[in-house]
N, C-alpha and C. Protein backbone atom coordinates (compact mmCIF):
# COMPACT_ATOMS: atom_id res chain seq x y z
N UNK A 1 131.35 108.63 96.18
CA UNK A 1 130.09 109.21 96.62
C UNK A 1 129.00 108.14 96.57
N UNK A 2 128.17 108.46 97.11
CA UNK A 2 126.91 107.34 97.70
C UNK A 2 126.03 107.34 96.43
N UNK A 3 125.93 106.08 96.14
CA UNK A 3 125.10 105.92 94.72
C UNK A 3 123.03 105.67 95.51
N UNK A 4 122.33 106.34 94.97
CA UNK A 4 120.72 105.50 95.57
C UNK A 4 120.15 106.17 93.93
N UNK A 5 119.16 104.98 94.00
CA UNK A 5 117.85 105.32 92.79
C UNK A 5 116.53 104.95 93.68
N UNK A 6 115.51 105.32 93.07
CA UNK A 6 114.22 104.63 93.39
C UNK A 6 114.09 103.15 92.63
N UNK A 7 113.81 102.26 93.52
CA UNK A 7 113.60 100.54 93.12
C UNK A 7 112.38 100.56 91.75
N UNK A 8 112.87 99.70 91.08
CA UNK A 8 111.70 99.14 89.91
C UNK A 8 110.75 98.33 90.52
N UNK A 9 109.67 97.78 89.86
CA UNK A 9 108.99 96.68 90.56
C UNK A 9 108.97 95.16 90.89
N UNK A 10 110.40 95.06 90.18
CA UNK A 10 110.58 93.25 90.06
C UNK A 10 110.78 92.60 90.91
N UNK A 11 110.11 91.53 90.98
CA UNK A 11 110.11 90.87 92.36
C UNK A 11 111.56 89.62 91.85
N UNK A 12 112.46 90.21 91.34
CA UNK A 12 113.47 89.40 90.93
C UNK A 12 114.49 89.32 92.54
N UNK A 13 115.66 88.87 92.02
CA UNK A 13 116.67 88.45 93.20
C UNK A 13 117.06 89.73 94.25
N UNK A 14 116.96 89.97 94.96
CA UNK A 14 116.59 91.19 95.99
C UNK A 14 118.31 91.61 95.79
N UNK A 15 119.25 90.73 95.43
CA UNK A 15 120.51 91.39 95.46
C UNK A 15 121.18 92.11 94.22
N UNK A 16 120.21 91.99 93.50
CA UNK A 16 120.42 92.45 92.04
C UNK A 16 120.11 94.08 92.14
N UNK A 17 120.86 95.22 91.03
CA UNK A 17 120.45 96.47 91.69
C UNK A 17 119.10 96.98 91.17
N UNK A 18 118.13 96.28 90.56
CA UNK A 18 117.21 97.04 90.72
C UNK A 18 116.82 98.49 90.31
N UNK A 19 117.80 98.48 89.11
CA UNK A 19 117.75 100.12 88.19
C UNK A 19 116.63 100.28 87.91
N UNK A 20 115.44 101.55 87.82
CA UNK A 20 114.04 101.34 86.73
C UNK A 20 114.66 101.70 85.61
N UNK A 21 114.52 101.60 84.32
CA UNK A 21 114.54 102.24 83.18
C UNK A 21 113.29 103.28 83.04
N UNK A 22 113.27 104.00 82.93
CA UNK A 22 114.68 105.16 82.37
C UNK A 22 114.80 105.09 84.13
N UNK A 23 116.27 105.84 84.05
CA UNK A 23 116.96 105.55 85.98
C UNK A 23 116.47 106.79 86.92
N UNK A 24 116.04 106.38 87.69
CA UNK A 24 115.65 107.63 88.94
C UNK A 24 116.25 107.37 89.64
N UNK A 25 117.52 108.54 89.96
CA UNK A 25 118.16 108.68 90.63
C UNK A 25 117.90 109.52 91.87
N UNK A 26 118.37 109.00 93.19
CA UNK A 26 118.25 109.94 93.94
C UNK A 26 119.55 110.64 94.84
N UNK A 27 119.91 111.87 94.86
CA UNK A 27 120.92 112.58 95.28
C UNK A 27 121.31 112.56 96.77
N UNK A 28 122.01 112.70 97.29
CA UNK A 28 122.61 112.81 98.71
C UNK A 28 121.82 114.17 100.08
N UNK A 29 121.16 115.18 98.72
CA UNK A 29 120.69 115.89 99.58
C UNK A 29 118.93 115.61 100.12
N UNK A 30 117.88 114.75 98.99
CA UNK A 30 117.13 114.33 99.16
C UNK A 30 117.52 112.74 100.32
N UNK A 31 118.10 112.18 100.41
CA UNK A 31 118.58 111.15 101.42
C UNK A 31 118.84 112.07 102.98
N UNK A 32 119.12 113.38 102.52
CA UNK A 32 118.93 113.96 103.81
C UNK A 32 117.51 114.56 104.14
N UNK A 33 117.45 114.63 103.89
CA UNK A 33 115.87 115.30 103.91
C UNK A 33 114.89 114.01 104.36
N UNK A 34 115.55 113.17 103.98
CA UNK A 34 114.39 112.01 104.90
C UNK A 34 115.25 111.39 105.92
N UNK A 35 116.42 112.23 106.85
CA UNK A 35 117.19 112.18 107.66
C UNK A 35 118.42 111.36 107.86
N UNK A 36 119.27 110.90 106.75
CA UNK A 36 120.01 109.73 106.52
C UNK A 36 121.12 110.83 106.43
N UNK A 37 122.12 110.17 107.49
CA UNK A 37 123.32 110.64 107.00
C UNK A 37 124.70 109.73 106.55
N UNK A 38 125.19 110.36 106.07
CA UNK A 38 126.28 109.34 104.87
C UNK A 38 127.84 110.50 105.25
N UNK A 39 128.94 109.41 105.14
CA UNK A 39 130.26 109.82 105.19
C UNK A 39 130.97 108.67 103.99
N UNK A 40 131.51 109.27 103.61
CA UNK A 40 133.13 108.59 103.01
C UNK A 40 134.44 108.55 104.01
N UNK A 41 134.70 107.16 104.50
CA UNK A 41 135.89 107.11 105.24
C UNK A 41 136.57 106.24 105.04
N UNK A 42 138.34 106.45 105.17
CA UNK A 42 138.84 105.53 104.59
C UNK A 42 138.94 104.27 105.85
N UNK A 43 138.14 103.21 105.29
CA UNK A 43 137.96 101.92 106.13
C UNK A 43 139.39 101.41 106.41
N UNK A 44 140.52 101.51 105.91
CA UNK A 44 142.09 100.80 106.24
C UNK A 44 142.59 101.36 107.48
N UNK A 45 142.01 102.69 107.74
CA UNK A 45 142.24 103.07 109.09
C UNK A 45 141.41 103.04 110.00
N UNK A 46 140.54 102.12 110.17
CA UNK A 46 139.43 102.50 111.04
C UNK A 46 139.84 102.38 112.00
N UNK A 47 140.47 101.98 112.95
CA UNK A 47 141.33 101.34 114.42
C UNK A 47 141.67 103.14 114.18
N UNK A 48 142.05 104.13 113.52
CA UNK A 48 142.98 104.91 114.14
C UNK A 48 142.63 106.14 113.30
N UNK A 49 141.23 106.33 112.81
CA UNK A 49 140.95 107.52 111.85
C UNK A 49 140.12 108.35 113.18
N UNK A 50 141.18 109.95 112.76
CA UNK A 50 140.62 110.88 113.71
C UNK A 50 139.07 111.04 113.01
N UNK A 51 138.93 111.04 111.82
CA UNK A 51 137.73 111.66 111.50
C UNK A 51 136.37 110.62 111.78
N UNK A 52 136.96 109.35 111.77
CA UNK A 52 135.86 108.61 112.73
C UNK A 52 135.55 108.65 113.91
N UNK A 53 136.43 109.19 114.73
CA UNK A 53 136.24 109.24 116.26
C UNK A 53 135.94 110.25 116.31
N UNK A 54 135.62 111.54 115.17
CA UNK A 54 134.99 112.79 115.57
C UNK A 54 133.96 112.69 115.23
N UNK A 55 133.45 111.80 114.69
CA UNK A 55 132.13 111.68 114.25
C UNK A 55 131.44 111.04 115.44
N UNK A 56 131.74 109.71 116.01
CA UNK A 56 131.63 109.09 117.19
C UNK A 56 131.66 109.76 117.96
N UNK A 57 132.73 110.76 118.18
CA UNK A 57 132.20 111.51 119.52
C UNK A 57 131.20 112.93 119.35
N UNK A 58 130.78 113.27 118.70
CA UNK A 58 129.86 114.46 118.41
C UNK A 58 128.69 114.07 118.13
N UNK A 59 128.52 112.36 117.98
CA UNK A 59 127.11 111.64 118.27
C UNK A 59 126.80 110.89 118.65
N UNK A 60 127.98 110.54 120.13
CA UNK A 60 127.50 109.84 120.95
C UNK A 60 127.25 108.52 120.86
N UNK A 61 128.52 108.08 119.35
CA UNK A 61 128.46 106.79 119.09
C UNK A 61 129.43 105.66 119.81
N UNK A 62 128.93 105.52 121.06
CA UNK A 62 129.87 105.12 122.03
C UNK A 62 130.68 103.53 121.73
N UNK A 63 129.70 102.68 121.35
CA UNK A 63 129.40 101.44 121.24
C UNK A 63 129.81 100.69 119.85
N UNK A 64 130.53 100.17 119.80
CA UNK A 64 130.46 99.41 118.08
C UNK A 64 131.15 98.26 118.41
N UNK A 65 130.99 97.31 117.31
CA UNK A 65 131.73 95.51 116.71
C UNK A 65 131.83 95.79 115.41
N UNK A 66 132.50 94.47 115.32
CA UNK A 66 132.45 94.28 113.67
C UNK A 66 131.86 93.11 113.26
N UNK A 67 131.39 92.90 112.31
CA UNK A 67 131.04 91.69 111.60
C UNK A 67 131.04 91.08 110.43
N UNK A 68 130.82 90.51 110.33
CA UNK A 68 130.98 90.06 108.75
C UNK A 68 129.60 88.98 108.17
N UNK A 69 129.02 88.81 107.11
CA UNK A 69 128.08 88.25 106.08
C UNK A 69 128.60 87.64 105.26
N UNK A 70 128.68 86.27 105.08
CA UNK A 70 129.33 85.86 104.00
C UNK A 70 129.11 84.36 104.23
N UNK A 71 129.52 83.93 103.10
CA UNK A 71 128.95 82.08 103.25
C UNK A 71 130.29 81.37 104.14
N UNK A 72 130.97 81.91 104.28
CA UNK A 72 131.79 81.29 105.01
C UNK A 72 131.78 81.61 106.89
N UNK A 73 130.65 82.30 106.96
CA UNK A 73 130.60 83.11 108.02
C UNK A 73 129.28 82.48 109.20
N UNK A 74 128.82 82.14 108.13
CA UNK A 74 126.55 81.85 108.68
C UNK A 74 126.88 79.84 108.27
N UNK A 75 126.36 79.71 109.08
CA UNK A 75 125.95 78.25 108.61
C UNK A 75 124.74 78.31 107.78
N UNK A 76 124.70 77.04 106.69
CA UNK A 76 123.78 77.25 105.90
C UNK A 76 123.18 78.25 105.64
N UNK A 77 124.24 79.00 105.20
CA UNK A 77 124.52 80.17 103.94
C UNK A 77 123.57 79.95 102.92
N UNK A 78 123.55 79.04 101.69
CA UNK A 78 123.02 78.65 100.64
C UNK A 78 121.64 78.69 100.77
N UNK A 79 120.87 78.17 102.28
CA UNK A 79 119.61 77.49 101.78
C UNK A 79 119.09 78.77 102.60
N UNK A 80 120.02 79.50 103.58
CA UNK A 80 118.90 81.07 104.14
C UNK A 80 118.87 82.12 103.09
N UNK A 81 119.84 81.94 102.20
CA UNK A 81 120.23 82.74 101.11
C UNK A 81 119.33 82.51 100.11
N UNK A 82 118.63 81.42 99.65
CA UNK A 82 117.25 81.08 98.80
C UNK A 82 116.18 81.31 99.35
N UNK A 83 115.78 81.75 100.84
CA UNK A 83 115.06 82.22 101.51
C UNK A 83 113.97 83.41 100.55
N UNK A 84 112.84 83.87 101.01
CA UNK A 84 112.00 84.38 100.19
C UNK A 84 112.53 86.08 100.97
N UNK A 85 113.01 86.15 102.48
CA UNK A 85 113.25 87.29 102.92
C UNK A 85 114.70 87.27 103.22
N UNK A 86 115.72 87.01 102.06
CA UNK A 86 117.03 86.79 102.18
C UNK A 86 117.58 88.42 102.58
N UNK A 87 118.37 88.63 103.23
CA UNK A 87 118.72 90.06 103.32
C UNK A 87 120.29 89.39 103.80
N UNK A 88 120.82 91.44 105.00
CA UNK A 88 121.47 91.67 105.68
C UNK A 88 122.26 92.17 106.88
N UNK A 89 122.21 93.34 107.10
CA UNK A 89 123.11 93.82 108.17
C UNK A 89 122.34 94.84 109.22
N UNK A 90 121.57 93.40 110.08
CA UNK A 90 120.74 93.94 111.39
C UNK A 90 120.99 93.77 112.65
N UNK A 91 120.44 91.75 112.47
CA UNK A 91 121.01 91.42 114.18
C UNK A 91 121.99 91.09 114.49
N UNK A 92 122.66 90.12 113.42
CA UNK A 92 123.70 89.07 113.74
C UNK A 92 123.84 88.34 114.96
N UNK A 93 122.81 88.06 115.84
CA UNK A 93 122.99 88.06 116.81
C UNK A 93 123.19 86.17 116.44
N UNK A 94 122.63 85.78 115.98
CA UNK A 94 123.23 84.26 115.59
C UNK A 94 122.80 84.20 113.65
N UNK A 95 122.97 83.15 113.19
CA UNK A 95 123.09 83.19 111.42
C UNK A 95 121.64 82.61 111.51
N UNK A 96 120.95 82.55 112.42
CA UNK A 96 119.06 82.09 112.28
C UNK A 96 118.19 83.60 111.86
N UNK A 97 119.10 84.98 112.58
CA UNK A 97 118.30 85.70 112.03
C UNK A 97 118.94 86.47 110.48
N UNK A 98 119.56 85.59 109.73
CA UNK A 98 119.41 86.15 108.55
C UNK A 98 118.04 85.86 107.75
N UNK A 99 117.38 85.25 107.93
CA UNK A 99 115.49 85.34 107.19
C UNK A 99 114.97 86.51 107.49
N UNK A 100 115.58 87.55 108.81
CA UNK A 100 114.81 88.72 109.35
C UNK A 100 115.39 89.62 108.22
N UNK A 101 116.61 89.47 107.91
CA UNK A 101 116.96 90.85 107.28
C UNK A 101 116.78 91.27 106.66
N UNK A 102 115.81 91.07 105.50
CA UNK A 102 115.28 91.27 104.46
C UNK A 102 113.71 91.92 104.83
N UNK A 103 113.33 92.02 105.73
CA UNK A 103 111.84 91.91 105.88
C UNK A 103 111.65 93.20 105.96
N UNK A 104 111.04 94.48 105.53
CA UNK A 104 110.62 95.66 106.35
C UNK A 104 110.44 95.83 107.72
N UNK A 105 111.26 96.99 108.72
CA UNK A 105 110.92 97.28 109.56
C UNK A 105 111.73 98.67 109.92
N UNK A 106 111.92 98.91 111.53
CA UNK A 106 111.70 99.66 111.79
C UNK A 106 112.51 99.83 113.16
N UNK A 107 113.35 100.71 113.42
CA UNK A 107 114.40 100.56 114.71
C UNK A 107 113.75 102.08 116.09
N UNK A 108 113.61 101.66 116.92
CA UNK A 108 113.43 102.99 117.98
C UNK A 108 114.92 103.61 117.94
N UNK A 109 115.78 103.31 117.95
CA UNK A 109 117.24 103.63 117.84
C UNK A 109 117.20 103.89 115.49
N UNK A 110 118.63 104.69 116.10
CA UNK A 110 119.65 105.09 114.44
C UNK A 110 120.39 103.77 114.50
N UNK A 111 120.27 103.54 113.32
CA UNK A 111 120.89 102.35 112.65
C UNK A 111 122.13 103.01 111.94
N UNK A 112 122.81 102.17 112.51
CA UNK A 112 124.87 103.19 112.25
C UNK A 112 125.81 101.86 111.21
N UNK A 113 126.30 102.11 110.30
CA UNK A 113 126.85 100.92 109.68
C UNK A 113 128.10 101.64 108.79
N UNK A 114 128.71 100.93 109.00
CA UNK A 114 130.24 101.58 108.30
C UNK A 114 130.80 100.22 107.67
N UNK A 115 130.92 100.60 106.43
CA UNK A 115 131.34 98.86 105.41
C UNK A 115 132.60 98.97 105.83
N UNK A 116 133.46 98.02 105.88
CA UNK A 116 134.96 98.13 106.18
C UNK A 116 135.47 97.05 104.87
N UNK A 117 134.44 96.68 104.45
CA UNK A 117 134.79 95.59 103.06
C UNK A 117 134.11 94.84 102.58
N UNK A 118 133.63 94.85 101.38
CA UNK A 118 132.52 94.42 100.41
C UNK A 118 131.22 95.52 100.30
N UNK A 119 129.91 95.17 99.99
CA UNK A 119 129.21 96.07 99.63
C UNK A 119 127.60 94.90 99.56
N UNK A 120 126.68 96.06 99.62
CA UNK A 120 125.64 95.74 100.24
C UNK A 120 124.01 96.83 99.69
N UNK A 121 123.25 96.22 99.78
CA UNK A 121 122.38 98.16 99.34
C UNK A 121 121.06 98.04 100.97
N UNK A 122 120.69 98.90 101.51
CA UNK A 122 119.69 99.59 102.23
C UNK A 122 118.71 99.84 101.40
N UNK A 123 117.63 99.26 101.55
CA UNK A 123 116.46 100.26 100.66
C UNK A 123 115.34 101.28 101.97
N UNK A 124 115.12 102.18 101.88
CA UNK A 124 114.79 102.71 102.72
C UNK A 124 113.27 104.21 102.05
N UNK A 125 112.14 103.97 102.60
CA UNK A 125 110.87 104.18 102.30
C UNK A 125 111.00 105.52 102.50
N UNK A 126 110.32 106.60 101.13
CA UNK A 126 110.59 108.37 100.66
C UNK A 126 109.32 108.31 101.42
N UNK A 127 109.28 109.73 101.43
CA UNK A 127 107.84 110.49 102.34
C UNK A 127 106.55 109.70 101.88
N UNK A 128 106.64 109.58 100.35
CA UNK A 128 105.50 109.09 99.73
C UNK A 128 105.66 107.41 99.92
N UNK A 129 106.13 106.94 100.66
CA UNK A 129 106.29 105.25 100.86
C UNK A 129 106.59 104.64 99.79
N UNK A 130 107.79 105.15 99.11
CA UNK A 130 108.30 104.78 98.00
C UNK A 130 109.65 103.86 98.25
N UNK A 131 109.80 102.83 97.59
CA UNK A 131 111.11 102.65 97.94
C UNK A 131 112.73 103.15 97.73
N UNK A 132 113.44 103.49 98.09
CA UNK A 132 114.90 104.06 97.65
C UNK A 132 115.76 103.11 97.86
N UNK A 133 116.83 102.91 96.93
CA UNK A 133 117.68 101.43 97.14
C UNK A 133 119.01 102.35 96.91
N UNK A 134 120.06 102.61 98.37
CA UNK A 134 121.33 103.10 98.71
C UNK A 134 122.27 102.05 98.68
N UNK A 135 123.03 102.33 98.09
CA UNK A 135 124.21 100.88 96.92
C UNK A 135 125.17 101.91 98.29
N UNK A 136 125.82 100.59 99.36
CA UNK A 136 127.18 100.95 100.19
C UNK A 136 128.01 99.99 99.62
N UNK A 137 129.38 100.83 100.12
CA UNK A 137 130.44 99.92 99.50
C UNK A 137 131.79 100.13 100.48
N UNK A 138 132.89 99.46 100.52
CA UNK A 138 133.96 100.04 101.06
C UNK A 138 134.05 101.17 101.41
N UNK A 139 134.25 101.46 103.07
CA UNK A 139 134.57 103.45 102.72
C UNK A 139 133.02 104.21 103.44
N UNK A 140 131.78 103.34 103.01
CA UNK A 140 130.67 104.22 103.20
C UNK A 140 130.08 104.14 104.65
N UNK A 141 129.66 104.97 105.52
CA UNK A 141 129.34 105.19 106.62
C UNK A 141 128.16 105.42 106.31
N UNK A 142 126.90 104.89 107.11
CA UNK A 142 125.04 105.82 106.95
C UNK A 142 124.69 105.48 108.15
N UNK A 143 124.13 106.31 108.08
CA UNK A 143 122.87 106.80 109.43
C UNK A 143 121.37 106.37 108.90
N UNK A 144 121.17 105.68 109.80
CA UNK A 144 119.22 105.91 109.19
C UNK A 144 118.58 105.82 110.23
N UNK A 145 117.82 106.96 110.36
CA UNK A 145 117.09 107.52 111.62
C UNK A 145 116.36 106.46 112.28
N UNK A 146 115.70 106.60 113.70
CA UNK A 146 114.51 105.93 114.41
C UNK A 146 113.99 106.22 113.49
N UNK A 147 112.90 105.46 113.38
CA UNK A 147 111.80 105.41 112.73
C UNK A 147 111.21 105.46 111.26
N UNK A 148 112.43 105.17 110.60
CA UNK A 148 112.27 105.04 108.97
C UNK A 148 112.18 103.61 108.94
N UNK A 149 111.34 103.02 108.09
CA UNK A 149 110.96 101.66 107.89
C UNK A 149 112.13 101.52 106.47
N UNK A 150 112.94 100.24 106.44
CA UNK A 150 114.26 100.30 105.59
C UNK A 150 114.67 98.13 105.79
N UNK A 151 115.30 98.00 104.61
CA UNK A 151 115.88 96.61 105.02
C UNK A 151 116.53 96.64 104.42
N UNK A 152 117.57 95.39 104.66
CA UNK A 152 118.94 95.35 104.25
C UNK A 152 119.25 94.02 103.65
N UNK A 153 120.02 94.25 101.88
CA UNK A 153 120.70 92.99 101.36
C UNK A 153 122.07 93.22 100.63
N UNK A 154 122.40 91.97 100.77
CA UNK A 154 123.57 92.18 100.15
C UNK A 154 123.40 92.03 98.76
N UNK A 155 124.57 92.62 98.14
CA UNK A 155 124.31 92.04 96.84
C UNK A 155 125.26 90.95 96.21
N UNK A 156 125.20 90.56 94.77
CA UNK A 156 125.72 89.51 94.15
C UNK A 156 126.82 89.59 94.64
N UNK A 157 127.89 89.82 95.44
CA UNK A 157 128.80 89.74 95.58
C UNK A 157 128.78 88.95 97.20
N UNK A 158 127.90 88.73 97.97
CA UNK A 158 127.71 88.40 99.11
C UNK A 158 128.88 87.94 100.66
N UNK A 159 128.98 89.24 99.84
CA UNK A 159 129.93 89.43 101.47
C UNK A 159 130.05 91.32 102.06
N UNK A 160 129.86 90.79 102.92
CA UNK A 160 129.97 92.58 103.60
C UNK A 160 130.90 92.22 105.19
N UNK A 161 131.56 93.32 105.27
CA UNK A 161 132.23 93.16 106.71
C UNK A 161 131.77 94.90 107.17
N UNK A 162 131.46 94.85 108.16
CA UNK A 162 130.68 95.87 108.62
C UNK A 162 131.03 96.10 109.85
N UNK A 163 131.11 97.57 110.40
CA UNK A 163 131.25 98.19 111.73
C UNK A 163 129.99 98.48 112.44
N UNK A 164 129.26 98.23 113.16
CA UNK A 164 128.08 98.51 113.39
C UNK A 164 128.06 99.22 115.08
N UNK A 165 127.66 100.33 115.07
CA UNK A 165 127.83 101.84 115.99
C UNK A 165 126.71 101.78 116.80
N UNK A 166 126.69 102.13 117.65
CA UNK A 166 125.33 102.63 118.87
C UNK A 166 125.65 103.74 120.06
N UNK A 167 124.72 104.02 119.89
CA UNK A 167 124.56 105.50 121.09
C UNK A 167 124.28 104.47 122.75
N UNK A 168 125.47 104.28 122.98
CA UNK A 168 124.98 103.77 124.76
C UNK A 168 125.01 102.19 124.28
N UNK A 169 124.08 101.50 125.23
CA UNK A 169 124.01 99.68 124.89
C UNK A 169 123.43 99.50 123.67
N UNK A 170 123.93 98.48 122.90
CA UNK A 170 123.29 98.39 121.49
C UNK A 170 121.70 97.62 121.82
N UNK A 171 120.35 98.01 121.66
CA UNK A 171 119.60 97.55 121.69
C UNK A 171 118.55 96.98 119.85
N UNK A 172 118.99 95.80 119.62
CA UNK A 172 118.76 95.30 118.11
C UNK A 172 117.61 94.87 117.80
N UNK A 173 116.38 95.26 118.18
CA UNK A 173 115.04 95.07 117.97
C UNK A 173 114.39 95.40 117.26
N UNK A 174 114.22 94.81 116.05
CA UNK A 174 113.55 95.09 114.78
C UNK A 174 111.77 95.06 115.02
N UNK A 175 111.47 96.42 114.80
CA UNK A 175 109.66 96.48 114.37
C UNK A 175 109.31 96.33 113.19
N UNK A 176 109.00 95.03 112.88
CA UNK A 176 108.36 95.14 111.43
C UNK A 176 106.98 95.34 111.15
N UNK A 177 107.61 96.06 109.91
CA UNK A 177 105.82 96.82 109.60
C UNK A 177 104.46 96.10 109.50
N UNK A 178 103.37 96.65 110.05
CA UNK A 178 103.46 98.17 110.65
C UNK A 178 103.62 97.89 112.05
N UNK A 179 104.36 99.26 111.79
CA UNK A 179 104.62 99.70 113.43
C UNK A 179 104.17 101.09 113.57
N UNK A 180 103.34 101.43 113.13
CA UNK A 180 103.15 103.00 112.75
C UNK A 180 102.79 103.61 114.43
N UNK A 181 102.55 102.75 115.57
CA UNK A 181 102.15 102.93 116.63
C UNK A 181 103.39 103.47 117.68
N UNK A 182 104.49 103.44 117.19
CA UNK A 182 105.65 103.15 118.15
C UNK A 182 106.16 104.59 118.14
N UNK A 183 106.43 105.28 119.15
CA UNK A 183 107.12 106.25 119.00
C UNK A 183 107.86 107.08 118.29
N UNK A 184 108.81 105.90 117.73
CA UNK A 184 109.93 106.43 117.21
C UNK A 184 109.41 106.84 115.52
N UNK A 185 108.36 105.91 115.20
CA UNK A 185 107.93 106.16 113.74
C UNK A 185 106.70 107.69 114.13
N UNK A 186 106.13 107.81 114.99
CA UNK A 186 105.46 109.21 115.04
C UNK A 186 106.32 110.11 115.39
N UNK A 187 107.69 110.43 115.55
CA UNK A 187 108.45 111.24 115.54
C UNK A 187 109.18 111.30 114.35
N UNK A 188 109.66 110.54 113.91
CA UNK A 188 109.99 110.41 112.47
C UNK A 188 109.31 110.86 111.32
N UNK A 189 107.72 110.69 111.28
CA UNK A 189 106.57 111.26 110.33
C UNK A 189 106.36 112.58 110.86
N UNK A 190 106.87 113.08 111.81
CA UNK A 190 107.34 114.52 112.13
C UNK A 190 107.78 115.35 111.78
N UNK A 191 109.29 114.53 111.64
CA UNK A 191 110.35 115.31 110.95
C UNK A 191 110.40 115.39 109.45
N UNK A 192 109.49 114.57 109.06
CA UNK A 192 109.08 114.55 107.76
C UNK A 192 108.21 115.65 107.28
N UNK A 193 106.98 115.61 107.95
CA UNK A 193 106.04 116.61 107.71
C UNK A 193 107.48 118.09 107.98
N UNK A 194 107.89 118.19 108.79
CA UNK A 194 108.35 119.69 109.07
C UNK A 194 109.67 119.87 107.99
N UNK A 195 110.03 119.01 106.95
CA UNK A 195 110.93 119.27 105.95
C UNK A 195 110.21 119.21 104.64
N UNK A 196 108.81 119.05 104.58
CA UNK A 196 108.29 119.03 103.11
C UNK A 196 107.49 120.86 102.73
C-alpha cells in the first residue's frame, strides 16, 4: 500500500524521506480527495497484465514508454544530481532536463507513472498548500490530476525505471509555479473547493 506523510521543513537532501516528528501521516483516501489515484500492480507482468490494460482502457491511457533514472542512464549524473533542483520523473526528453525535475509545477494533462523498478517519492501540494511527500515503489501506479502543482525525486537509492502513460499524444510541458492563470489549475481549485 502507498505510503505519504506531510514534509518537515528541512531544506536537507530532497531524496531523504523527510518524516516530521511526531509523523503526519496521510491516508489513501485524503490523496483522493485532492484527486490522485493510486493502484498496486504487479510490474513483472506489465507487457501482459489484464488489470493494466483495464485500467488503460477505461481511461483512455492510450500512449506510454518506459524509462529509466539512474547514473548509468543521464550523463553527468553526479554533478545534475548536486544540483540545487535535483529531482525526477517528468521530461526525459534528454538528461539536461533533470535540473527541471525538482522544481514546482504544474501539468494541463494527468501525470500517469507506473514504477516497474526502484522507487522514488512525488510531493504534491493539500488544499491548504501544504506539502505531501508519496514514497512509490515497485508495483505502484499514480495519477495526479491537471492542475495540482507536485515535483518529483528520487530517493537515496537513485534509480527508478518507470512506465509513463498519456491520454492521446504525450504532451510534457511543465508550468512552473505560479501558474495559477492556466486552466487546468482553475479547474483543479474547483474540484477542490467542491470536495471540502
Amino acid at each position: 500500500m502507498v505510503q505519504a506523510w506531510y514534509l518537515d521543513d528541512s531544506a536537507a537532501d530532497p531524496r531523504r524521506p523527510h518524516r516530521p516528528e511526531p509523523a503526519r501521516p496521510v491516508g489513501l483516501e485524503q490523496l483522493r480527495r485532492l484527486g490522485i489515484l493510486y493502484w498496486k500492480l504487479d510490474p513483472d507482468r506489465h507487457e501482459s497484465d489484464p488489470e493494466l490494460e483495464k485500467i488503460r482502457k477505461e481511461r483512455n491511457y492510450s500512449w506510454m514508454d518506459i524509462v529509466t533514472l539512474s547514473k548509468e542512464k543521464l550523463p553527468d549524473y553526479e554533478e545534475k544530481a548536486r544540483s540545487s533542483r535535483f529531482g525526477g520523473l517528468i521530461g526525459f526528453a534528454s538528461s539536461t532536463v533533470i535540473k527541471m525535475f525538482y522544481t514546482e509545477h504544474l501539468h494541463r494533462d494527468e501525470e500517469i507513472r507506473y514504477v516497474l523498478d526502484g522507487s522514488g517519492y512525488f510531493d504534491v501540494r493539500d488544499a491548504e498548500d501544504r506539502w505531501i511527500r508519496i514514497a512509490v515503489e515497485k508495483g505502484d501506479m499514480i495519477t495526479l490530476p491537471a492542475g495540482i502543482y507536485h515535483r518529483f525525486t528520487l530517493d537515496e537509492q537513485n534509480y527508478v525505471k518507470a512506465m509513463r502513460l498519456f491520454v492521446g499524444e504525450p504532451v510534457w510541458t511543465a508550468h512552473n509555479r505560479p501558474a495559477d492563470h492556466l486552466e487546468a489549475r482553475g479547474q483543479y481549485v474547483a474540484f477542490l473547493a467542491q470536495r471540502a
